[in-house]
PDB file of N, CA and C in Angstrom:
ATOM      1  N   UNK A   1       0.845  -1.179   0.000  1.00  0.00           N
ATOM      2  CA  UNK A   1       0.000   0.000   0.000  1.00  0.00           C
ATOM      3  C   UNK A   1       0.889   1.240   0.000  1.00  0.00           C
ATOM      4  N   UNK A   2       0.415   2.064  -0.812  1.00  0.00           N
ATOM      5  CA  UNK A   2       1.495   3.107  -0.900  1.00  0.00           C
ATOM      6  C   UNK A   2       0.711   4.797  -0.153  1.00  0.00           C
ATOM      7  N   UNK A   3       1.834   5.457   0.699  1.00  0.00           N
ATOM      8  CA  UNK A   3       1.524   6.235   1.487  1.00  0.00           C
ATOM      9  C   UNK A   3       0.209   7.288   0.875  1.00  0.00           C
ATOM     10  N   UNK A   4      -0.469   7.496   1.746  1.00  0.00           N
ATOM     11  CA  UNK A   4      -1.464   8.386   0.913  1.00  0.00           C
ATOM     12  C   UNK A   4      -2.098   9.223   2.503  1.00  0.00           C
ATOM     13  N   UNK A   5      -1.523  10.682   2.189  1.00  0.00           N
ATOM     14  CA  UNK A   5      -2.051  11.608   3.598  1.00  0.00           C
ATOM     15  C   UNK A   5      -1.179  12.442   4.505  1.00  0.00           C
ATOM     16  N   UNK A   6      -1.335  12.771   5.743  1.00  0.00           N
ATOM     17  CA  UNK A   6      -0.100  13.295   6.317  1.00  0.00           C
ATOM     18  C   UNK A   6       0.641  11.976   7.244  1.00  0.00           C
ATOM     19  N   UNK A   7       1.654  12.577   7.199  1.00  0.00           N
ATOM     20  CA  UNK A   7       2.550  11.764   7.642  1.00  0.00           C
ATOM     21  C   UNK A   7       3.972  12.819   8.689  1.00  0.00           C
ATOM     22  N   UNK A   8       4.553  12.137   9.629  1.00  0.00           N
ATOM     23  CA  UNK A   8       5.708  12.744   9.963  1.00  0.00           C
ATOM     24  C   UNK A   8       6.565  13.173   8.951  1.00  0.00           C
ATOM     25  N   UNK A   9       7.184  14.485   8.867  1.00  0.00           N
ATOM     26  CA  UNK A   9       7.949  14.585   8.107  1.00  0.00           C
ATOM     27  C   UNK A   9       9.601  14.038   8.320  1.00  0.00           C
ATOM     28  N   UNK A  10       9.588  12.895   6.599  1.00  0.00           N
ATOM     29  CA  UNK A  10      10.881  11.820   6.873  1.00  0.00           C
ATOM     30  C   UNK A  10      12.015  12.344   6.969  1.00  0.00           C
ATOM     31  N   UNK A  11      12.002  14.126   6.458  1.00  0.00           N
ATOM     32  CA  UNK A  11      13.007  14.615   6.025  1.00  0.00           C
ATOM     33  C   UNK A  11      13.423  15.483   7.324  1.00  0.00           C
ATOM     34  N   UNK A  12      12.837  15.507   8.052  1.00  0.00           N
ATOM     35  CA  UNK A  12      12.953  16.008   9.765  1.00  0.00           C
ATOM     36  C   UNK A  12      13.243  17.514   9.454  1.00  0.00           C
ATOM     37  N   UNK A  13      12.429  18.400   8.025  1.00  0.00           N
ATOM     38  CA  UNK A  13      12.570  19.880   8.214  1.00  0.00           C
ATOM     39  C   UNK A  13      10.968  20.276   9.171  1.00  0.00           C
ATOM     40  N   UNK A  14      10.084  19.805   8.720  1.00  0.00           N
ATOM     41  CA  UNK A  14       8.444  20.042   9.285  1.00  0.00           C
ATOM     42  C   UNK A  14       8.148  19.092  10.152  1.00  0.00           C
ATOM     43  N   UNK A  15       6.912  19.594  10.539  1.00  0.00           N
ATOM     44  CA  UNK A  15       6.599  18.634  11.411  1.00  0.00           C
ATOM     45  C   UNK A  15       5.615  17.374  10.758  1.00  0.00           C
ATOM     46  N   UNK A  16       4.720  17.752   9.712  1.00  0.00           N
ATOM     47  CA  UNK A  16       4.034  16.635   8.629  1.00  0.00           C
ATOM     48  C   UNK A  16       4.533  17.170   7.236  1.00  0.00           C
ATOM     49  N   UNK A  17       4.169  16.474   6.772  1.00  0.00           N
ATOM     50  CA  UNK A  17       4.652  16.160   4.977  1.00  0.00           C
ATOM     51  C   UNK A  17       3.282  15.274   4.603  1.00  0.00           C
ATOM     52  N   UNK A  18       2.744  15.466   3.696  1.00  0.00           N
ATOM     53  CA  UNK A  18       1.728  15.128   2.678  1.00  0.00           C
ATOM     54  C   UNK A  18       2.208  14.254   1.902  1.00  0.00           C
ATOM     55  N   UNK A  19       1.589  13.093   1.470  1.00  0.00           N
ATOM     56  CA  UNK A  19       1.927  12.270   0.485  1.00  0.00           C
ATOM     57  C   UNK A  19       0.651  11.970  -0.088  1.00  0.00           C
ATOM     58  N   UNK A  20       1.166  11.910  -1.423  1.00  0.00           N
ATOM     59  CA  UNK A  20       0.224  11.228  -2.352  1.00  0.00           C
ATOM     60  C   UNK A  20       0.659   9.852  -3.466  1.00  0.00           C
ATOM     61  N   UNK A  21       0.114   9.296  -3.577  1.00  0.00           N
ATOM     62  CA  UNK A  21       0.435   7.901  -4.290  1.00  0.00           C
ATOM     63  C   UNK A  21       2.133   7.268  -3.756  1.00  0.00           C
ATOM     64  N   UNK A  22       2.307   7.524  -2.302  1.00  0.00           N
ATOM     65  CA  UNK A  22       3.662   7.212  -1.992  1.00  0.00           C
ATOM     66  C   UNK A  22       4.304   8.006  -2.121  1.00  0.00           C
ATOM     67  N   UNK A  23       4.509   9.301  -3.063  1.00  0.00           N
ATOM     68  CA  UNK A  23       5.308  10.199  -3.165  1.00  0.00           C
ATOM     69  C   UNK A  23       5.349  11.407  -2.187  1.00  0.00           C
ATOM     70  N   UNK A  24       6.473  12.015  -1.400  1.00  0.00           N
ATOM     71  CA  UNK A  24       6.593  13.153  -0.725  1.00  0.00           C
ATOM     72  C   UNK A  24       5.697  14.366  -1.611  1.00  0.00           C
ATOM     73  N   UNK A  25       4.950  15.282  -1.126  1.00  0.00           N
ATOM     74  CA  UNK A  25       4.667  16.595  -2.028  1.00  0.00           C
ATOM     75  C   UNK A  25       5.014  17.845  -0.902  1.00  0.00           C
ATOM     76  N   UNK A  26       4.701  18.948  -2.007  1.00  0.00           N
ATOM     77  CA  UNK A  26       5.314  20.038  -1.356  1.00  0.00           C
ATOM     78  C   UNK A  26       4.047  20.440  -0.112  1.00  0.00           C
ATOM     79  N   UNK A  27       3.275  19.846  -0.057  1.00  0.00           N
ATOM     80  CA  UNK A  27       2.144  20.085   1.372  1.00  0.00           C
ATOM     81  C   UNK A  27       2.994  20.330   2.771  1.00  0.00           C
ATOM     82  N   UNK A  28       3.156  20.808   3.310  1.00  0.00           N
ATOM     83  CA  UNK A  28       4.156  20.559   4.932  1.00  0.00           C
ATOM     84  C   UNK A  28       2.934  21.274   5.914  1.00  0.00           C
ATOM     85  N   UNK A  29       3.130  20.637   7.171  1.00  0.00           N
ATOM     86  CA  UNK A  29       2.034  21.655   8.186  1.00  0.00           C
ATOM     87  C   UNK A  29       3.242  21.504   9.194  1.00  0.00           C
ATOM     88  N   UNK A  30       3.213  22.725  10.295  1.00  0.00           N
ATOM     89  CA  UNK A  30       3.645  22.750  11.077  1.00  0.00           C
ATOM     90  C   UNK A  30       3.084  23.729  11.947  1.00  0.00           C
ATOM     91  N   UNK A  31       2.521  23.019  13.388  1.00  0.00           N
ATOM     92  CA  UNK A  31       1.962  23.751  14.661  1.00  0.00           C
ATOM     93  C   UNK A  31       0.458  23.844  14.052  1.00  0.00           C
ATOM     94  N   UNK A  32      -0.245  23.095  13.003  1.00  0.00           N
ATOM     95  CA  UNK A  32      -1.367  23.032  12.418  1.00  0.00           C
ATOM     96  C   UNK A  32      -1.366  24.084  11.543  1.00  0.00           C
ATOM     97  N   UNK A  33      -0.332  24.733  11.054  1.00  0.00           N
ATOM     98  CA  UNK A  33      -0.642  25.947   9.664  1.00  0.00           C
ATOM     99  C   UNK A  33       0.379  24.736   8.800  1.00  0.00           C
ATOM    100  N   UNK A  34      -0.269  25.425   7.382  1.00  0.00           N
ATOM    101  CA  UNK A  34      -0.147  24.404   6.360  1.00  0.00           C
ATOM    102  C   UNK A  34       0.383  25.531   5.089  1.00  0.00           C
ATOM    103  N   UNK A  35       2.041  25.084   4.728  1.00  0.00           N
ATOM    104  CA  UNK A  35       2.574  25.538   4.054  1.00  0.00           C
ATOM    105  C   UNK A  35       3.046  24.910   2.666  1.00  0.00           C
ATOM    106  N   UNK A  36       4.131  25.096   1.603  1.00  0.00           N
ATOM    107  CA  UNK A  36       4.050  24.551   0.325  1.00  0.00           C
ATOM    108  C   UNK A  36       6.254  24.613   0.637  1.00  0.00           C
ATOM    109  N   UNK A  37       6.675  23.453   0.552  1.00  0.00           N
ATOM    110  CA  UNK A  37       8.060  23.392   0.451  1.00  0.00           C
ATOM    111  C   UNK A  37       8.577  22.268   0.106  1.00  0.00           C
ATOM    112  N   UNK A  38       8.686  22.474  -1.066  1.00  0.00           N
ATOM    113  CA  UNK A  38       9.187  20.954  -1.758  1.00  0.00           C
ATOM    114  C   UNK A  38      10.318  20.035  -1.107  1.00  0.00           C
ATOM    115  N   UNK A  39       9.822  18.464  -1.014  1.00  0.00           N
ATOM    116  CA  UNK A  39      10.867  17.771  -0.737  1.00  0.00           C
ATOM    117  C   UNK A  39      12.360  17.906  -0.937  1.00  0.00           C
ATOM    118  N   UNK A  40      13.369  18.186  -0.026  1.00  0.00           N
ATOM    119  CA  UNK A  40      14.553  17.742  -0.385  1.00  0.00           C
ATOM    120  C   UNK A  40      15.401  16.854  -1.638  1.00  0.00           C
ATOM    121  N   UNK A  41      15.821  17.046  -2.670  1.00  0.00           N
ATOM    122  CA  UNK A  41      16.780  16.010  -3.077  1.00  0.00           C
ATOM    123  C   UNK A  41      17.440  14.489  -2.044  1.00  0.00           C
ATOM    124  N   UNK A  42      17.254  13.568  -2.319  1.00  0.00           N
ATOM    125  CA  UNK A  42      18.005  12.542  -1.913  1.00  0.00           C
ATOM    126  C   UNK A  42      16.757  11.578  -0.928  1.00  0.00           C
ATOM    127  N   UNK A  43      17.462  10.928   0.215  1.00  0.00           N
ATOM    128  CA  UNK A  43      16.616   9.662   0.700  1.00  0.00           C
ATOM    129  C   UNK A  43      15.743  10.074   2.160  1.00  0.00           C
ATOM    130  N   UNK A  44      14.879   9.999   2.370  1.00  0.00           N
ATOM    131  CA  UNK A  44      14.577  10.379   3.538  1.00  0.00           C
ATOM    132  C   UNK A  44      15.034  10.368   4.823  1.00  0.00           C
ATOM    133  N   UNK A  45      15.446  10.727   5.399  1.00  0.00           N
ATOM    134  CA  UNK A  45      16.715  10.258   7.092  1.00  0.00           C
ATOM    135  C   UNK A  45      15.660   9.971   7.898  1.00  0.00           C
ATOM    136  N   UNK A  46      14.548   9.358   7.637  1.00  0.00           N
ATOM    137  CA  UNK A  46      13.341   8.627   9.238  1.00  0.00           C
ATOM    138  C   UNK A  46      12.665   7.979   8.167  1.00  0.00           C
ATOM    139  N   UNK A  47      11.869   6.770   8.942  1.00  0.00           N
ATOM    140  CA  UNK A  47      10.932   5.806   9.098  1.00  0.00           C
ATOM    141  C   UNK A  47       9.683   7.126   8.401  1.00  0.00           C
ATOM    142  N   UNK A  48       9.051   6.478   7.529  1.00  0.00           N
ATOM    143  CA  UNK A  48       7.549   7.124   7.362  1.00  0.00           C
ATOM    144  C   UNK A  48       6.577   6.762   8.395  1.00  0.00           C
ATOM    145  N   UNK A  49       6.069   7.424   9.252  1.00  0.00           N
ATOM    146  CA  UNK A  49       5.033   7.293  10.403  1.00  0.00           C
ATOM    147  C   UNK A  49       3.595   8.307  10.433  1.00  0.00           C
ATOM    148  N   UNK A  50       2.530   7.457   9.924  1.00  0.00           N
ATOM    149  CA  UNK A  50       1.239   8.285   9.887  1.00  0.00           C
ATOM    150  C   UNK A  50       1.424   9.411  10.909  1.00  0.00           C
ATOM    151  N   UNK A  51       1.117  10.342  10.581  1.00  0.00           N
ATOM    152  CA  UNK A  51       0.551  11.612  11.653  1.00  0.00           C
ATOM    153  C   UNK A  51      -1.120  11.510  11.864  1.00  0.00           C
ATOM    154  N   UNK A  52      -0.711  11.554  13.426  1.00  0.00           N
ATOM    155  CA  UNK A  52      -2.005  11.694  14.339  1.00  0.00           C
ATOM    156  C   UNK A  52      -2.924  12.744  13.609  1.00  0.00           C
ATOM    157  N   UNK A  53      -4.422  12.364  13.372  1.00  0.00           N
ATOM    158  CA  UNK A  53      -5.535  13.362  12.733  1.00  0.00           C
ATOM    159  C   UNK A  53      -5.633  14.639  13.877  1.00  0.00           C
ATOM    160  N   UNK A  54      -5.472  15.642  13.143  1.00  0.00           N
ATOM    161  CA  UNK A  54      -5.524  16.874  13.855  1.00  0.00           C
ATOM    162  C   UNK A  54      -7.263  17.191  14.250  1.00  0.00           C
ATOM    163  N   UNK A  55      -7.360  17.792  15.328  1.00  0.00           N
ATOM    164  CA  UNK A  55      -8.718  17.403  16.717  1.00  0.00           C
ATOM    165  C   UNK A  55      -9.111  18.696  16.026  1.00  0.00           C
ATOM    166  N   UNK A  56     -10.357  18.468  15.554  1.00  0.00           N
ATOM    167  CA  UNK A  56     -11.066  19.888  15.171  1.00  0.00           C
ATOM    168  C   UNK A  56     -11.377  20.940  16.473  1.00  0.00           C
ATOM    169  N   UNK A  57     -10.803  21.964  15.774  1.00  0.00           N
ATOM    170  CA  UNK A  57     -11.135  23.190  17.314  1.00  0.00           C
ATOM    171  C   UNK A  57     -12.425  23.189  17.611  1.00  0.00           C
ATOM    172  N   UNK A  58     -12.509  23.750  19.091  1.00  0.00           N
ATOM    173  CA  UNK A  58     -13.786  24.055  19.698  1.00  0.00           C
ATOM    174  C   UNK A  58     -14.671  25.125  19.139  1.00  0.00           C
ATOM    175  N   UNK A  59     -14.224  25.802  18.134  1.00  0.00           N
ATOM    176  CA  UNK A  59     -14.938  27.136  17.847  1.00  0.00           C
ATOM    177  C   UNK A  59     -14.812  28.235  18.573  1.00  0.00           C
ATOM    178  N   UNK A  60     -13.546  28.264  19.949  1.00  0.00           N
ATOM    179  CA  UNK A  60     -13.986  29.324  20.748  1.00  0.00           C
ATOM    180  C   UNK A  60     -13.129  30.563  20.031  1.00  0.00           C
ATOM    181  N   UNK A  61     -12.534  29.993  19.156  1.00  0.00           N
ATOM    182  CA  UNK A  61     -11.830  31.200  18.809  1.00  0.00           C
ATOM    183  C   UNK A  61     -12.775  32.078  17.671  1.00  0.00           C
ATOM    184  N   UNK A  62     -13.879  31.436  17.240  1.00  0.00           N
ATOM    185  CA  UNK A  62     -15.011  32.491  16.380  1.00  0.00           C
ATOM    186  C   UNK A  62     -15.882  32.866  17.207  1.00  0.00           C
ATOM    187  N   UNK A  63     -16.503  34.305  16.398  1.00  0.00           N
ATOM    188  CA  UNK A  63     -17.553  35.267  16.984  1.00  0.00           C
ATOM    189  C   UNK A  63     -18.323  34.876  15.988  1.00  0.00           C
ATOM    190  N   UNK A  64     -19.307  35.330  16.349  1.00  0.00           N
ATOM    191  CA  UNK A  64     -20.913  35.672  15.412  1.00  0.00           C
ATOM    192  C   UNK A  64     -21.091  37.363  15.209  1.00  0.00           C
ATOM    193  N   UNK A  65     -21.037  37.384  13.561  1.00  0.00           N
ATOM    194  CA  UNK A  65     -20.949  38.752  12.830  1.00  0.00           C
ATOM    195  C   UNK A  65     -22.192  39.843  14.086  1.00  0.00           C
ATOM    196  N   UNK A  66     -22.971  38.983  14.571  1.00  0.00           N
ATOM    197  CA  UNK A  66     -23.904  40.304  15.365  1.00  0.00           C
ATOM    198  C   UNK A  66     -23.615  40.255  16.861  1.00  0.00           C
ATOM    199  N   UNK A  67     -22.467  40.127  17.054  1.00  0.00           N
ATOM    200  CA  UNK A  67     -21.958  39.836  18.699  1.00  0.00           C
ATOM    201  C   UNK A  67     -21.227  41.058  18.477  1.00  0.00           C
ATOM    202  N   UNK A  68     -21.530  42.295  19.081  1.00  0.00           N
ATOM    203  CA  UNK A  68     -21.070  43.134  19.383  1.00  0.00           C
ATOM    204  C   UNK A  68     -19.745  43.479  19.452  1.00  0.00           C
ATOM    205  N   UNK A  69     -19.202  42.395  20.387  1.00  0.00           N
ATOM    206  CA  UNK A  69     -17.770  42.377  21.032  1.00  0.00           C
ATOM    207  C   UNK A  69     -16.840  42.073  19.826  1.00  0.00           C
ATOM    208  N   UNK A  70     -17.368  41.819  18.479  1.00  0.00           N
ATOM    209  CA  UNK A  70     -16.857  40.805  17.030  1.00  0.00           C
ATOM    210  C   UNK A  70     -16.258  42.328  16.606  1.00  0.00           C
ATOM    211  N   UNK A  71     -16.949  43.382  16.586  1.00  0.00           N
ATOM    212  CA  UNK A  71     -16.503  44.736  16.142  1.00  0.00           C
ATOM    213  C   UNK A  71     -17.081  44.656  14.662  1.00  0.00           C
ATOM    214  N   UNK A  72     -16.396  46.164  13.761  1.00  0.00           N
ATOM    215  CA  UNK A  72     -17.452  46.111  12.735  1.00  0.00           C
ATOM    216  C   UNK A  72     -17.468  44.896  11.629  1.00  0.00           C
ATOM    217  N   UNK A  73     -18.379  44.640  11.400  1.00  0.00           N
ATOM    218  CA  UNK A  73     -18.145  43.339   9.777  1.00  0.00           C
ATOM    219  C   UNK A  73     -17.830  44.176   8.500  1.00  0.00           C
ATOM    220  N   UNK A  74     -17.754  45.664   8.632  1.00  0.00           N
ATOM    221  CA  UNK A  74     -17.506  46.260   7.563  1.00  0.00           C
ATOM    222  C   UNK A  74     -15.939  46.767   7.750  1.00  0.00           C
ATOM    223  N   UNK A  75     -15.217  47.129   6.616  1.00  0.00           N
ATOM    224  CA  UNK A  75     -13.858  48.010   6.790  1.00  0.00           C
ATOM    225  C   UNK A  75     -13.664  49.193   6.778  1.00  0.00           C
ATOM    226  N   UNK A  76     -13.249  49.841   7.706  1.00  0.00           N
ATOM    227  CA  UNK A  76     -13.390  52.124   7.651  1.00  0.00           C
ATOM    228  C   UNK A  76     -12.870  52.472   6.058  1.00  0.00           C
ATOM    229  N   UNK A  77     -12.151  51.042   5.285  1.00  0.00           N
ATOM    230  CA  UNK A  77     -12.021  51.925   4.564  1.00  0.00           C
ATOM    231  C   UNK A  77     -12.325  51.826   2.711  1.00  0.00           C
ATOM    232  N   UNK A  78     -13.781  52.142   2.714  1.00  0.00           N
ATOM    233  CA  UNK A  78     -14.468  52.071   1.956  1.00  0.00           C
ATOM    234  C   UNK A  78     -14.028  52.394   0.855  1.00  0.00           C
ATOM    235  N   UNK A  79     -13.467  53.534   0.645  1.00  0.00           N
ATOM    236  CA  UNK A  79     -13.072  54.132  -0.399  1.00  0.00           C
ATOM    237  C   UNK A  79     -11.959  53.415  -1.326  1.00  0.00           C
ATOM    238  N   UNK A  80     -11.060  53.058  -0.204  1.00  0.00           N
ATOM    239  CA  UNK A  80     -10.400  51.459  -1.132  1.00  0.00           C
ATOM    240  C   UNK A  80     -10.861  50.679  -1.779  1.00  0.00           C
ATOM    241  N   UNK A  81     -11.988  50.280  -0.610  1.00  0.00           N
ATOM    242  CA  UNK A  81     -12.483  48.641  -1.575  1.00  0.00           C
ATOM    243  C   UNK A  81     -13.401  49.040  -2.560  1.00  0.00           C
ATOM    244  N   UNK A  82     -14.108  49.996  -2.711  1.00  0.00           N
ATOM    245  CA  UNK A  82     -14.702  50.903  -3.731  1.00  0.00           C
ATOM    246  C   UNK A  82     -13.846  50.643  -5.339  1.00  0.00           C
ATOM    247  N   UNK A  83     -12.900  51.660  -5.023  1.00  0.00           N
ATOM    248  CA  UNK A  83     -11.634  51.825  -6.075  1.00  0.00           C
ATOM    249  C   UNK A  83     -11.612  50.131  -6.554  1.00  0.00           C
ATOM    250  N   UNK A  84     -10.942  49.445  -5.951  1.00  0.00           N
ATOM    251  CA  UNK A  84     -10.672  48.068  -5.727  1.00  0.00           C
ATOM    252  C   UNK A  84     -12.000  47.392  -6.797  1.00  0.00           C
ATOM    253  N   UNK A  85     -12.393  47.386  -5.904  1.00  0.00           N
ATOM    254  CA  UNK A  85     -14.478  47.154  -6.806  1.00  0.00           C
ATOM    255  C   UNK A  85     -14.098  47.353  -8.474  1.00  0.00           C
ATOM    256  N   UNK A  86     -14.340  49.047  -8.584  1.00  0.00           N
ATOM    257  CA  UNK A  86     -14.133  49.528  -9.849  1.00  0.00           C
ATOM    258  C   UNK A  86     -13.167  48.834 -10.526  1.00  0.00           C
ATOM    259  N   UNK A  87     -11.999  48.546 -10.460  1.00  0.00           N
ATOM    260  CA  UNK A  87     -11.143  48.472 -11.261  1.00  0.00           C
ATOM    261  C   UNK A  87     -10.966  46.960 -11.925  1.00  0.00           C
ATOM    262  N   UNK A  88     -11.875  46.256 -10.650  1.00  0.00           N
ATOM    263  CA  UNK A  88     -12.172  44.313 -11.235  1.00  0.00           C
ATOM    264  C   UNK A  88     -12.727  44.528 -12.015  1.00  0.00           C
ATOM    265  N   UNK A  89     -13.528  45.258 -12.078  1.00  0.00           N
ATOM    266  CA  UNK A  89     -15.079  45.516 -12.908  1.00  0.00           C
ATOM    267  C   UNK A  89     -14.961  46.112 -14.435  1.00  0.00           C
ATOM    268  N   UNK A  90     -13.307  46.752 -14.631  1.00  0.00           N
ATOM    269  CA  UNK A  90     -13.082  47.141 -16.112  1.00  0.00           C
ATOM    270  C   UNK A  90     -13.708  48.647 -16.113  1.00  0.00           C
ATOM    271  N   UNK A  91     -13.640  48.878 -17.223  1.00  0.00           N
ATOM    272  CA  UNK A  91     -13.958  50.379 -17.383  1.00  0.00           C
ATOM    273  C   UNK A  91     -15.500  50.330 -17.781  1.00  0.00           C
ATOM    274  N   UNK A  92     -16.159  51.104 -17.849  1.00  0.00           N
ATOM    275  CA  UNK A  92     -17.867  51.374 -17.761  1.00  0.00           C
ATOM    276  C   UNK A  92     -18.222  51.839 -19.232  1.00  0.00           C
ATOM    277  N   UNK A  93     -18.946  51.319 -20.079  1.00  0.00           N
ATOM    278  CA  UNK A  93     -18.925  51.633 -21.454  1.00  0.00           C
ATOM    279  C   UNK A  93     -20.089  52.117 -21.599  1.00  0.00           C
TER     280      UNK A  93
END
């Protein structure tokens, strides 16, 4: 069976490494953020060892957009994202 998922990283730079069809990919997570850094050249220096499934958070770290304490759902600065707006949007014919 060939590796397929996270795994310890063999190359001991991250803490997981991603594999697909057996092959190392550039997937790496470390401290649960999930970055892109391609395997090393050459042989792996560790044992391949599944990584433990990461425990879905409790949610306490989200607010609800009408919880006061969340602050505004809008940005002060309108006039940017305005501009911003316009300019996806092409010129006005």
């Amino acid at each position: 069976m060939k590796a397929q998922g996270w795994y310890r990283d063999p190359y001991r730079i991250h803490e997981d490494r991603y594999f697909s069809d057996g092959q190392p990919t550039k997937l790496v997570r470390d401290g649960g953020a999930e970055d892109y850094d391609p395997p090393p050249l050459g042989q792996p220096v560790a044992e391949l060892v599944e990584a433990s499934s990461t425990q879905p958070n409790d949610g306490n770290d989200l607010r609800r957009a009408d919880d006061s304490a969340a602050g505004p759902v809008t940005s002060d600065k309108k006039v940017f994202w305005a501009i911003l707006d316009s300019i996806a949007q092409g010129p006005v014919n």
